[in-house]
PDB file of N, CA and C in Angstrom:
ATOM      1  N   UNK A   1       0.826  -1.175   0.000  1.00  0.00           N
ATOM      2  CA  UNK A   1       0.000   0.000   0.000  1.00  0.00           C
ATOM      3  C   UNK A   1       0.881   1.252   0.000  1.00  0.00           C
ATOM      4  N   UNK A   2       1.703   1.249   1.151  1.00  0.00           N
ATOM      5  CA  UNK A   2       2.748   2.585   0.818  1.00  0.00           C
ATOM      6  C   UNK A   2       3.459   2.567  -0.299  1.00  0.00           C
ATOM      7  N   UNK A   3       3.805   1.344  -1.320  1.00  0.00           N
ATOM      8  CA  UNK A   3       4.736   1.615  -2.332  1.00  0.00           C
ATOM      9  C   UNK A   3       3.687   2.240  -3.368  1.00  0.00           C
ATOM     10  N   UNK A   4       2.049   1.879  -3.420  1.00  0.00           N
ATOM     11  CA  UNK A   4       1.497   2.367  -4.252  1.00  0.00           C
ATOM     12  C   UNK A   4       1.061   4.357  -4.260  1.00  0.00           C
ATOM     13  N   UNK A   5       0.767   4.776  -2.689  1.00  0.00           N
ATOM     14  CA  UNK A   5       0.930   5.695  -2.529  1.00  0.00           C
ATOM     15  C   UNK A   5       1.994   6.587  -2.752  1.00  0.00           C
ATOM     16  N   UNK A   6       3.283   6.400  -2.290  1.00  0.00           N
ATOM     17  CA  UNK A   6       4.377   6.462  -2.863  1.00  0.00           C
ATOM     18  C   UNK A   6       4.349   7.271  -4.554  1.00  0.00           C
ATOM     19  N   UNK A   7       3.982   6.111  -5.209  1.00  0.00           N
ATOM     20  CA  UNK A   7       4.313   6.032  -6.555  1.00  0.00           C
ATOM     21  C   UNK A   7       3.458   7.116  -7.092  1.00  0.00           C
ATOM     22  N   UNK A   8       2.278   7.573  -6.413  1.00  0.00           N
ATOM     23  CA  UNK A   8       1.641   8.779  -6.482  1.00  0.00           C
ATOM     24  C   UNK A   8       0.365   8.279  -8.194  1.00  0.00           C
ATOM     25  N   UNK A   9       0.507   6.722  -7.985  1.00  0.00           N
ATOM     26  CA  UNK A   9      -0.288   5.868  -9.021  1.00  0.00           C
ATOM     27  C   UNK A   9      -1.667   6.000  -8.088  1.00  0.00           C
ATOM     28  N   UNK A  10      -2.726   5.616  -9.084  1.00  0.00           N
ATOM     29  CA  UNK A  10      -4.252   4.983  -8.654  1.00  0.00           C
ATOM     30  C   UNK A  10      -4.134   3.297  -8.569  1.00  0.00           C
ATOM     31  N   UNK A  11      -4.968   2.951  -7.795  1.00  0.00           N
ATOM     32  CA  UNK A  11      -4.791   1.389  -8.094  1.00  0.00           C
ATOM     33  C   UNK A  11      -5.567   0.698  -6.850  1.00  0.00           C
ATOM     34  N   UNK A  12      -6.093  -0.464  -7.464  1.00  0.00           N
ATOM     35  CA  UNK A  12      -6.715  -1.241  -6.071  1.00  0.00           C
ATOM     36  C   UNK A  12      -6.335  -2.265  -5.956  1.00  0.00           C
ATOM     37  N   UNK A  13      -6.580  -2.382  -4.150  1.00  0.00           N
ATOM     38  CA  UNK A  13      -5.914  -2.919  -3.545  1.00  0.00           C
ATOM     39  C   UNK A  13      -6.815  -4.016  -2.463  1.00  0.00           C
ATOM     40  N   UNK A  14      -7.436  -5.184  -3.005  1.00  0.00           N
ATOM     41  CA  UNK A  14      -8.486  -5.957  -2.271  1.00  0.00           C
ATOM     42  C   UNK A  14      -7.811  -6.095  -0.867  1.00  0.00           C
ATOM     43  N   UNK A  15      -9.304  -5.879  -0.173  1.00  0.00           N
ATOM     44  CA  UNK A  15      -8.955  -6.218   1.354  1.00  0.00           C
ATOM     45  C   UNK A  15      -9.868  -7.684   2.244  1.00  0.00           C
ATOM     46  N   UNK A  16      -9.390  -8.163   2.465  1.00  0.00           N
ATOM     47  CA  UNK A  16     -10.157  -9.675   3.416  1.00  0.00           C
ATOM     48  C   UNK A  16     -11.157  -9.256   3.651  1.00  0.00           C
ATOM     49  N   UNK A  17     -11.553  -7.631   4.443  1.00  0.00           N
ATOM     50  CA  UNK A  17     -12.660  -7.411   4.759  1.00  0.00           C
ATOM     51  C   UNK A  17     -12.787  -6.302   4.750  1.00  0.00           C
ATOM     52  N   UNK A  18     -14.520  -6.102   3.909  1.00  0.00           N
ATOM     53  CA  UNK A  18     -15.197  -5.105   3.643  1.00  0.00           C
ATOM     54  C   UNK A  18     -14.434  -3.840   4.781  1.00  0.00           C
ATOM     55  N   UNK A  19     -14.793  -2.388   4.316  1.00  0.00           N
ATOM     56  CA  UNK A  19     -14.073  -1.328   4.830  1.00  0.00           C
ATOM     57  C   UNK A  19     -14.774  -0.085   4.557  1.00  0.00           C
ATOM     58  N   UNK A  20     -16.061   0.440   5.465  1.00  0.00           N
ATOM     59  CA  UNK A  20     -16.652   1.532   5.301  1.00  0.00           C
ATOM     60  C   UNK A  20     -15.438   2.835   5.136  1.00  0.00           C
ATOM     61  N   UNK A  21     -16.112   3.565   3.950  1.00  0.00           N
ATOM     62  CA  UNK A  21     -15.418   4.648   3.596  1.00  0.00           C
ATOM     63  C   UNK A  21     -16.065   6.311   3.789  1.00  0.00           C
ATOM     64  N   UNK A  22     -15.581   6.862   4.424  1.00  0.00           N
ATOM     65  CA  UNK A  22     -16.662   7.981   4.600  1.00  0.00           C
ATOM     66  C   UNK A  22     -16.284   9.395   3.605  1.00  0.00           C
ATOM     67  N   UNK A  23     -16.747   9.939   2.906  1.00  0.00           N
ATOM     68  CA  UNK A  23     -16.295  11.073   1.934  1.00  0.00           C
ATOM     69  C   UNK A  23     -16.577  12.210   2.474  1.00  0.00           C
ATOM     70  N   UNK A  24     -15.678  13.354   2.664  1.00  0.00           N
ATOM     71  CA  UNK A  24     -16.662  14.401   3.015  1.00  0.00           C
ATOM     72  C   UNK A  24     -16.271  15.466   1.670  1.00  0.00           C
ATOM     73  N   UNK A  25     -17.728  16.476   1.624  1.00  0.00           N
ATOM     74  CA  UNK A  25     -17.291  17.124   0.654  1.00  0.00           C
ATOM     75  C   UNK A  25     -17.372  18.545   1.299  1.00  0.00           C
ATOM     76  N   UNK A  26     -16.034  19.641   1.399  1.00  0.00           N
ATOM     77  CA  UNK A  26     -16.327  20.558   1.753  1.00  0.00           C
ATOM     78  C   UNK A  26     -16.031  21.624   1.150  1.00  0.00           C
ATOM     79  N   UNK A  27     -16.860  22.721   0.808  1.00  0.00           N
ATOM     80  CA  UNK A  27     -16.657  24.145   0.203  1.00  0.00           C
ATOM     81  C   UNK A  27     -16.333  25.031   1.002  1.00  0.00           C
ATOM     82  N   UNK A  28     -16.434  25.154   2.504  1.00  0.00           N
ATOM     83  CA  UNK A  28     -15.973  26.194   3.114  1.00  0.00           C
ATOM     84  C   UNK A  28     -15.115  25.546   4.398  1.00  0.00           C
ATOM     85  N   UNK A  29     -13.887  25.874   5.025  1.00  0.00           N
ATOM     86  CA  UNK A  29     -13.103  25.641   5.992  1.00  0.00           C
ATOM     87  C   UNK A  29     -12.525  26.846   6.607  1.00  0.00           C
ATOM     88  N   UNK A  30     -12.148  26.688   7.574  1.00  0.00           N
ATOM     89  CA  UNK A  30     -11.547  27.435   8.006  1.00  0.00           C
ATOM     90  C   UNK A  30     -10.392  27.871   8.015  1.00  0.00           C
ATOM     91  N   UNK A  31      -9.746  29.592   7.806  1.00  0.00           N
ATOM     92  CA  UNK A  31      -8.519  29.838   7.290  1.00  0.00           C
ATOM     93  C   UNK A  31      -7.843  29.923   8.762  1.00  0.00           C
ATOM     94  N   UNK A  32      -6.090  30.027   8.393  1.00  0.00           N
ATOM     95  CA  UNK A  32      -5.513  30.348   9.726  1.00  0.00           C
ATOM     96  C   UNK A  32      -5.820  31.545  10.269  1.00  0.00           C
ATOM     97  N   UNK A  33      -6.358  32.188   9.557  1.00  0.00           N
ATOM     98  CA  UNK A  33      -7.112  33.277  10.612  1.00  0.00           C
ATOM     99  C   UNK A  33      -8.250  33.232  11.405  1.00  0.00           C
ATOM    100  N   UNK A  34      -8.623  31.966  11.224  1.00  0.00           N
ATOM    101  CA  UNK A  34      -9.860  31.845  12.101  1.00  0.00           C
ATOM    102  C   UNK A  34     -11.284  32.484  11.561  1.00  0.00           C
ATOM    103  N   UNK A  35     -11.030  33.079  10.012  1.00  0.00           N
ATOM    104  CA  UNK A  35     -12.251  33.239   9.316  1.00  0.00           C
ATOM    105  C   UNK A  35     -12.377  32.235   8.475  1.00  0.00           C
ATOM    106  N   UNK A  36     -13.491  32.288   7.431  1.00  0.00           N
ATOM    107  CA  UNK A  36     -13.673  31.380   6.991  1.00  0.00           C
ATOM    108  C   UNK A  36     -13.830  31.516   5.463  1.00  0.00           C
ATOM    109  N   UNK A  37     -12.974  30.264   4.995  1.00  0.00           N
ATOM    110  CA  UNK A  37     -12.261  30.260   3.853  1.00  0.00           C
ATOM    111  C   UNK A  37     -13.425  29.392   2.400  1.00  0.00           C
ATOM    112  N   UNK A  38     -14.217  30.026   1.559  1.00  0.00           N
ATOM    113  CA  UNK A  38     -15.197  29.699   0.643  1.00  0.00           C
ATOM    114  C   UNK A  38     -14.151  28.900  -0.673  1.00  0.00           C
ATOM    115  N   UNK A  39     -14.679  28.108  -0.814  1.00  0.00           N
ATOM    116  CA  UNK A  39     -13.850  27.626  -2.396  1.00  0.00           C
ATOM    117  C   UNK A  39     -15.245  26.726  -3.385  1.00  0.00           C
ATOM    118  N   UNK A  40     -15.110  27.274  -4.658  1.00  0.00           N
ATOM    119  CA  UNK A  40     -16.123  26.737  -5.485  1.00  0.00           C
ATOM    120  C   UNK A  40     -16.969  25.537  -5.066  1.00  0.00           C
ATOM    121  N   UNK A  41     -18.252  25.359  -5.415  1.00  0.00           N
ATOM    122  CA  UNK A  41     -18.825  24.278  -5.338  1.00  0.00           C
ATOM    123  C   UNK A  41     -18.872  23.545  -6.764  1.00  0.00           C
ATOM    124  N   UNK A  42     -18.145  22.953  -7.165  1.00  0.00           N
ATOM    125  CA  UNK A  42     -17.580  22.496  -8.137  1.00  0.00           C
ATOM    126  C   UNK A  42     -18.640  21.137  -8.691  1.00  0.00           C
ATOM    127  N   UNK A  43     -19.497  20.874  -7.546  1.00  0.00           N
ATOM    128  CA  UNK A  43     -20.674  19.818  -7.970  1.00  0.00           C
ATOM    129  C   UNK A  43     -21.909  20.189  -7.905  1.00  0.00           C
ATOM    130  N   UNK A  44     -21.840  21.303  -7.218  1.00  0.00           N
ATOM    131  CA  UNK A  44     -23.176  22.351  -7.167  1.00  0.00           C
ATOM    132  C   UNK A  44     -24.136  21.014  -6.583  1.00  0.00           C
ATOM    133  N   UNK A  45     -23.834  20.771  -4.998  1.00  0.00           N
ATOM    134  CA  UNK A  45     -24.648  20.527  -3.825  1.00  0.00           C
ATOM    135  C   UNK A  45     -24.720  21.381  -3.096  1.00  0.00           C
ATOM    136  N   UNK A  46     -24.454  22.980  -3.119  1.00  0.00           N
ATOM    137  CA  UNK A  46     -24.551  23.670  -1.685  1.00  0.00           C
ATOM    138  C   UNK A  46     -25.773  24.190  -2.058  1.00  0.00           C
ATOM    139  N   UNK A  47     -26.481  23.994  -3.198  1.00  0.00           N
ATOM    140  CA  UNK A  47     -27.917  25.014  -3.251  1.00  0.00           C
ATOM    141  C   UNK A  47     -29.059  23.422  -2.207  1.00  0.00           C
ATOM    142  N   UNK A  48     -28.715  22.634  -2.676  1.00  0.00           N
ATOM    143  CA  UNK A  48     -29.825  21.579  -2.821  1.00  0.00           C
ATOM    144  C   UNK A  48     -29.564  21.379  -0.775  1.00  0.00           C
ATOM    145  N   UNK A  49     -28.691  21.473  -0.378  1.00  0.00           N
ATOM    146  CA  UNK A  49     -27.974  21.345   1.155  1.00  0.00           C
ATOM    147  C   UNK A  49     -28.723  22.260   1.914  1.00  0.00           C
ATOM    148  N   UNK A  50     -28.668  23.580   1.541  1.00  0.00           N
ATOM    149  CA  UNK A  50     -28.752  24.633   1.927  1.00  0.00           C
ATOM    150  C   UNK A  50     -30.772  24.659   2.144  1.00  0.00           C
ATOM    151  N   UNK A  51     -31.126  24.376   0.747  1.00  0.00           N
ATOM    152  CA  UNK A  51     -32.618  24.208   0.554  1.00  0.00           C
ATOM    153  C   UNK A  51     -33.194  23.520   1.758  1.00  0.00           C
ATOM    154  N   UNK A  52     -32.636  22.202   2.062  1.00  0.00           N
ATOM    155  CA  UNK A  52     -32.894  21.372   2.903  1.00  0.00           C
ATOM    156  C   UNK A  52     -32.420  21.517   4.528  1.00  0.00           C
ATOM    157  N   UNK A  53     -31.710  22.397   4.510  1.00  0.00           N
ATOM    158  CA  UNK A  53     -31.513  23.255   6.130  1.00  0.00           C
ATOM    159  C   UNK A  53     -32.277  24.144   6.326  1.00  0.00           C
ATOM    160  N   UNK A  54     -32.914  24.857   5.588  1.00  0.00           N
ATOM    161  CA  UNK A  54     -33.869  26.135   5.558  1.00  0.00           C
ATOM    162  C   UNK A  54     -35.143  25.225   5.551  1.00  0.00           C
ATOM    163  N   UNK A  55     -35.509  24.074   5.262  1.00  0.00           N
ATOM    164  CA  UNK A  55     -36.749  23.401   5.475  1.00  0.00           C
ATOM    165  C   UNK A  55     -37.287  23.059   7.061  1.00  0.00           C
ATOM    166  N   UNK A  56     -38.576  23.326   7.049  1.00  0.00           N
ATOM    167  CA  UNK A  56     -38.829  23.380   8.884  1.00  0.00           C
ATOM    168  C   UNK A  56     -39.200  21.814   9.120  1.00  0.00           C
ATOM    169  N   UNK A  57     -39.148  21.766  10.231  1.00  0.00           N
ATOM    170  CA  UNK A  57     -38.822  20.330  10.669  1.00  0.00           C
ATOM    171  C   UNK A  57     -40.490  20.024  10.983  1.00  0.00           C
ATOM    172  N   UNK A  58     -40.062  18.491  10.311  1.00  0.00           N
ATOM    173  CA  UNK A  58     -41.325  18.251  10.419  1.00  0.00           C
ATOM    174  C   UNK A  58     -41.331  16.744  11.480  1.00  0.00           C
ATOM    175  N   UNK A  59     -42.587  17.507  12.973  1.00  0.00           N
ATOM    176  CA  UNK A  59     -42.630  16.496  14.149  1.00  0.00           C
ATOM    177  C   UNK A  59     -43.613  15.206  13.817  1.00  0.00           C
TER     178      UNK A  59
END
């Protein structure tokens, strides 16, 4: 695994056992200034995200 990382190649690598993978996708982080740092939404999920936080909760 490190020689493939390394090599700065793509490639798979079967494992004995299954291995949840978690993705996160983020457009905004935080800069070393402690404000906060925006970068494109390049898949255009922050409208559909956003829609669905502004939706009132339903009891």
């Amino acid at each position: 695994m490190r020689r493939l990382i390394e090599a700065g190649r793509t490639g798979n690598v079967p494992l004995a056992q299954r291995m949840p993978v978690i993705l996160h996708y983020w457009t905004v982080h935080p800069a070393e200034d402690g404000e906060l740092a925006f970068r494109p939404d390049i898949y255009q999920r922050d409208d559909v995200l956003l829609r669905e936080l502004d939706r009132p909760l339903a009891l």
